[in-house]
N, C-alpha and C. Protein backbone atom coordinates (compact mmCIF):
# COMPACT_ATOMS: atom_id res chain seq x y z
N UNK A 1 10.16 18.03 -14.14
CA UNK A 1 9.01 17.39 -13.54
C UNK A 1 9.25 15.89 -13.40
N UNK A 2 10.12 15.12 -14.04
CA UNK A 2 10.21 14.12 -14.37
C UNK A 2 10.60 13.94 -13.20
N UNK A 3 11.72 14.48 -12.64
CA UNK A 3 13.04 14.14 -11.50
C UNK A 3 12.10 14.21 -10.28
N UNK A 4 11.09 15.13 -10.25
CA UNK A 4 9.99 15.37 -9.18
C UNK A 4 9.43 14.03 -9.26
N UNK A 5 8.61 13.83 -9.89
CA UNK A 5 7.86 12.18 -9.75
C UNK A 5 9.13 11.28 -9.47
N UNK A 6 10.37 10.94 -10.06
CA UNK A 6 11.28 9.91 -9.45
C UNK A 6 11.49 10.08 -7.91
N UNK A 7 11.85 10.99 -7.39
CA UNK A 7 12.22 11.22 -6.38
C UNK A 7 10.78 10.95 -4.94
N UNK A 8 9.86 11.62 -5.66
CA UNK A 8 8.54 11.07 -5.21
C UNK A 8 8.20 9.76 -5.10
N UNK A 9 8.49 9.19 -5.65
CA UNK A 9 8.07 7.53 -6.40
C UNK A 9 9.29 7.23 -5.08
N UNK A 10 10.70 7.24 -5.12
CA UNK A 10 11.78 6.53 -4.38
C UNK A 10 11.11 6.60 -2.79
N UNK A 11 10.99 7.90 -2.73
CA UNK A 11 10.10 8.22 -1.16
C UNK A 11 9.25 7.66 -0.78
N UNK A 12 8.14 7.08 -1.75
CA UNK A 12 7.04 6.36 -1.30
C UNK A 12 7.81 4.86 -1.24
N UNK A 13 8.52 4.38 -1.80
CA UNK A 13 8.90 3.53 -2.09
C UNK A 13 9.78 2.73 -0.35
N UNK A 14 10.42 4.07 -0.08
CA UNK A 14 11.43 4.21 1.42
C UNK A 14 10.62 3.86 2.41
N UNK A 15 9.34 4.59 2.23
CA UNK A 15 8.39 4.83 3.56
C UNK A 15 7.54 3.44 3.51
N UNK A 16 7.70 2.72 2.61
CA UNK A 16 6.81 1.35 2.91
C UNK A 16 7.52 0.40 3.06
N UNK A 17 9.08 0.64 2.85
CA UNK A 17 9.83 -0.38 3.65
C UNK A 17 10.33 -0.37 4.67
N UNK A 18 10.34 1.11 5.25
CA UNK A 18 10.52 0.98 6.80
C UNK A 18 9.24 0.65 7.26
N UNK A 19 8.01 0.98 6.79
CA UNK A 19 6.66 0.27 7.13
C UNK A 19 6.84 -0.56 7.30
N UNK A 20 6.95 -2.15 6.47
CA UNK A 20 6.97 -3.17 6.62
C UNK A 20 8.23 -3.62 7.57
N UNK A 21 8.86 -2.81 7.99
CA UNK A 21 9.94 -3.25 8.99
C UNK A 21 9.32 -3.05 10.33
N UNK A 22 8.31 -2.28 10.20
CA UNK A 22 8.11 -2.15 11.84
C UNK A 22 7.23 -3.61 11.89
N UNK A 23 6.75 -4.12 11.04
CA UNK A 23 5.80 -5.32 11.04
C UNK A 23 5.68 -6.64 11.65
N UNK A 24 7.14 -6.65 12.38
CA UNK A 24 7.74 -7.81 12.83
C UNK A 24 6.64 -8.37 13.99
N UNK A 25 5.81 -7.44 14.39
CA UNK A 25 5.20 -8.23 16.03
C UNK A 25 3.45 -8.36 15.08
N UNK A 26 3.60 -8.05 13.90
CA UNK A 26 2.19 -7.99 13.65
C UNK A 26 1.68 -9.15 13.62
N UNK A 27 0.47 -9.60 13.44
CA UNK A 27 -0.18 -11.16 12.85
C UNK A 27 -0.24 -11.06 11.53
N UNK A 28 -0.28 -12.46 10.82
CA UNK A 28 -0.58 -12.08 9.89
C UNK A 28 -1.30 -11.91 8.63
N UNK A 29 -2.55 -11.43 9.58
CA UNK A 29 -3.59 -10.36 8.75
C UNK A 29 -3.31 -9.35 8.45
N UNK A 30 -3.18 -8.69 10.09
CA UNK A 30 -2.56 -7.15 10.00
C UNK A 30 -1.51 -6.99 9.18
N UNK A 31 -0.09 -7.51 8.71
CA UNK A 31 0.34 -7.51 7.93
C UNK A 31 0.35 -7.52 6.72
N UNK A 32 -0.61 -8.41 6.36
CA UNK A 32 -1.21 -8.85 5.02
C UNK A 32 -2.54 -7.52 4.50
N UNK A 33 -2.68 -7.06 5.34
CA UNK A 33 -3.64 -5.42 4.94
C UNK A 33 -2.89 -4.61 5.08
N UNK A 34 -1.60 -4.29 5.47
CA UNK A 34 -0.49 -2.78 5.74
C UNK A 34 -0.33 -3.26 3.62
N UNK A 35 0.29 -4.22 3.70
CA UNK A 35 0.81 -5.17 2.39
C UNK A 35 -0.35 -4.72 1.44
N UNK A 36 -1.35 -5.16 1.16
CA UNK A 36 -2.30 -4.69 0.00
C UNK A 36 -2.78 -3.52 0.27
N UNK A 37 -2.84 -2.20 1.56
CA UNK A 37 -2.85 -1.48 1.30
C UNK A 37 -1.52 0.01 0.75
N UNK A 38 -0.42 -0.32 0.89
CA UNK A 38 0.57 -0.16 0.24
C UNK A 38 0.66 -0.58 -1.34
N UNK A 39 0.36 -1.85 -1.65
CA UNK A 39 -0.18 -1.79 -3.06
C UNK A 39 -0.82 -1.37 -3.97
N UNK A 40 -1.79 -1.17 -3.29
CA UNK A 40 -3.25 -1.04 -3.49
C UNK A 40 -3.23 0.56 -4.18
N UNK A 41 -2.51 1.10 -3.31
CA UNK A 41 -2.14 2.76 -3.14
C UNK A 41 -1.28 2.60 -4.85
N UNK A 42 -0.17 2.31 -4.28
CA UNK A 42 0.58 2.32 -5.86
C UNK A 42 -0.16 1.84 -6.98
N UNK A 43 -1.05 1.36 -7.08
CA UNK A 43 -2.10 1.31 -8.09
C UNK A 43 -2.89 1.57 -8.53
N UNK A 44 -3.32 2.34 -7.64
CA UNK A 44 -4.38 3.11 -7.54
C UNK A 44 -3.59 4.42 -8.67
N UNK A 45 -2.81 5.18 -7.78
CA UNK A 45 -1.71 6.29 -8.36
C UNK A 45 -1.37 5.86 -9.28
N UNK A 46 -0.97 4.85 -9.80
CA UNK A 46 -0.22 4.62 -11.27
C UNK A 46 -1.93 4.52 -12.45
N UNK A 47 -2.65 3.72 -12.20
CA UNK A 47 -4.03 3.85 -13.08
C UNK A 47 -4.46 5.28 -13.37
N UNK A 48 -4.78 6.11 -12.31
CA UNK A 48 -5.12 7.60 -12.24
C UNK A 48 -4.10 8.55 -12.64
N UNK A 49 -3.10 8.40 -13.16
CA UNK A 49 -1.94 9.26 -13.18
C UNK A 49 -1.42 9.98 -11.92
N UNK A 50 -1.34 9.34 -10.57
CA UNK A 50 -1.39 10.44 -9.60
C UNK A 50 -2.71 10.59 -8.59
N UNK A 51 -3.55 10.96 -9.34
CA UNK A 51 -4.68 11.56 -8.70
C UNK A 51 -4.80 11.14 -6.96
N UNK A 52 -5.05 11.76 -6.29
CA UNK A 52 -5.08 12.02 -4.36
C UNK A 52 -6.45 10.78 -4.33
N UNK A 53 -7.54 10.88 -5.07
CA UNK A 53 -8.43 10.02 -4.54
C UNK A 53 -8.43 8.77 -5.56
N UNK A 54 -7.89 8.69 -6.41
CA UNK A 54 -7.02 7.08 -7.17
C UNK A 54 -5.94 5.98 -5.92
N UNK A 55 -5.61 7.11 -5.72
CA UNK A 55 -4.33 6.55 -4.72
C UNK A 55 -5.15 6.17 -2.98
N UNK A 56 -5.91 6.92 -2.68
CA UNK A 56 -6.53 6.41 -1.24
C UNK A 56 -7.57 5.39 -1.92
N UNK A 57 -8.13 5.19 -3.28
CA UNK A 57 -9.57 4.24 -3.35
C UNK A 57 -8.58 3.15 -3.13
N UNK A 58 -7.31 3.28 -4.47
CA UNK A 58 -7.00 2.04 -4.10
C UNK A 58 -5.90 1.30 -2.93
N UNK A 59 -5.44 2.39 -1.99
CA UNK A 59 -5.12 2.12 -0.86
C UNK A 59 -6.44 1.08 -0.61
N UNK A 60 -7.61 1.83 0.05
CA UNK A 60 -9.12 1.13 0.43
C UNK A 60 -9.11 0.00 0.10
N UNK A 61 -9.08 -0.22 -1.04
CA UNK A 61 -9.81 -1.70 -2.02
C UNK A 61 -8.13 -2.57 -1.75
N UNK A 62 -7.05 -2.53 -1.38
CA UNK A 62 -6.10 -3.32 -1.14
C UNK A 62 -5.74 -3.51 0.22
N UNK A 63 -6.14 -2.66 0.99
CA UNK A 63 -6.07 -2.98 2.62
C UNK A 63 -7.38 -4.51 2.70
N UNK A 64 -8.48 -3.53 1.91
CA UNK A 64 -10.12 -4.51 2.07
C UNK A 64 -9.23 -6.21 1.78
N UNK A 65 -8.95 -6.30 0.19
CA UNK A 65 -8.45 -7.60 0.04
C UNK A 65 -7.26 -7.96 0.86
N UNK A 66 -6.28 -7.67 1.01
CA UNK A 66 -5.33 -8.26 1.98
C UNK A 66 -5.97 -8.81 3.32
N UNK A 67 -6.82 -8.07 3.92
CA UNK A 67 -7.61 -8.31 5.16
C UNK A 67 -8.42 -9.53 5.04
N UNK A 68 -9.11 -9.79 4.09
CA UNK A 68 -10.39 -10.61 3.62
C UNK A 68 -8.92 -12.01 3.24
N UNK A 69 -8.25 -11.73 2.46
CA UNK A 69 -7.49 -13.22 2.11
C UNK A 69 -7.23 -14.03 3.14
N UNK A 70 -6.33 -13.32 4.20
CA UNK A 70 -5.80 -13.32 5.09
C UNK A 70 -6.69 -14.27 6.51
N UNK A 71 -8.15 -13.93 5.88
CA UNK A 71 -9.07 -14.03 7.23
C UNK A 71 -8.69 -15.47 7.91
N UNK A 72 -8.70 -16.02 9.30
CA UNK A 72 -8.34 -17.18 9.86
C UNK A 72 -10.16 -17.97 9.17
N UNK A 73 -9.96 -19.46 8.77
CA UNK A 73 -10.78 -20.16 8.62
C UNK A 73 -11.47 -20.38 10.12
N UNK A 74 -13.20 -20.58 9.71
CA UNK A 74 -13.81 -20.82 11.46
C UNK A 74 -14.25 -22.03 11.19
C-alpha cells in the first residue's frame, strides 16, 4: 500500500508540473490560482489522510486565496 500512495503522490506531483508548464501565456492571477489551487489540494489530502472531499475543499480554499492575493490594486 505504501508503494501505491508513492507512486500516487509522484503522479500528482508530474501532473502539476506539466500544469504549470502550460502557464506560460497566463496572467498573473490566473497563474497564481492554478498555483494555490494545486496546493491547496495537496493539503487538503495530506490533513484528511487522502479523503476525495479534503483534497477538492482544499483545492477550493487555495485557488480562492491565490486569486484574492493576486487581485490587481484599483
Amino acid at each position: 500500500m505504501k508503494n501505491l500512495h508513492t507512486i500516487a503522490l509522484s503522479a500528482a506531483a508530474l501532473v502539476m508540473v506539466a500544469n504549470l508548464a502550460g502557464c506560460a501565456g497566463m496572467s498573473t492571477q490566473g497563474r497564481n490560482t492554478v498555483i494555490g489551487a494545486g496546493l491547496g489540494a495537496a493539503g487538503g489530502a495530506a490533513a484528511t489522510g487522502g479523503s476525495p472531499l479534503g483534497t477538492v475543499g482544499g483545492a477550493a480554499v487555495g485557488g480562492l486565496i491565490g486569486h484574492e492575493i493576486s487581485k490587481p490594486n484599483k
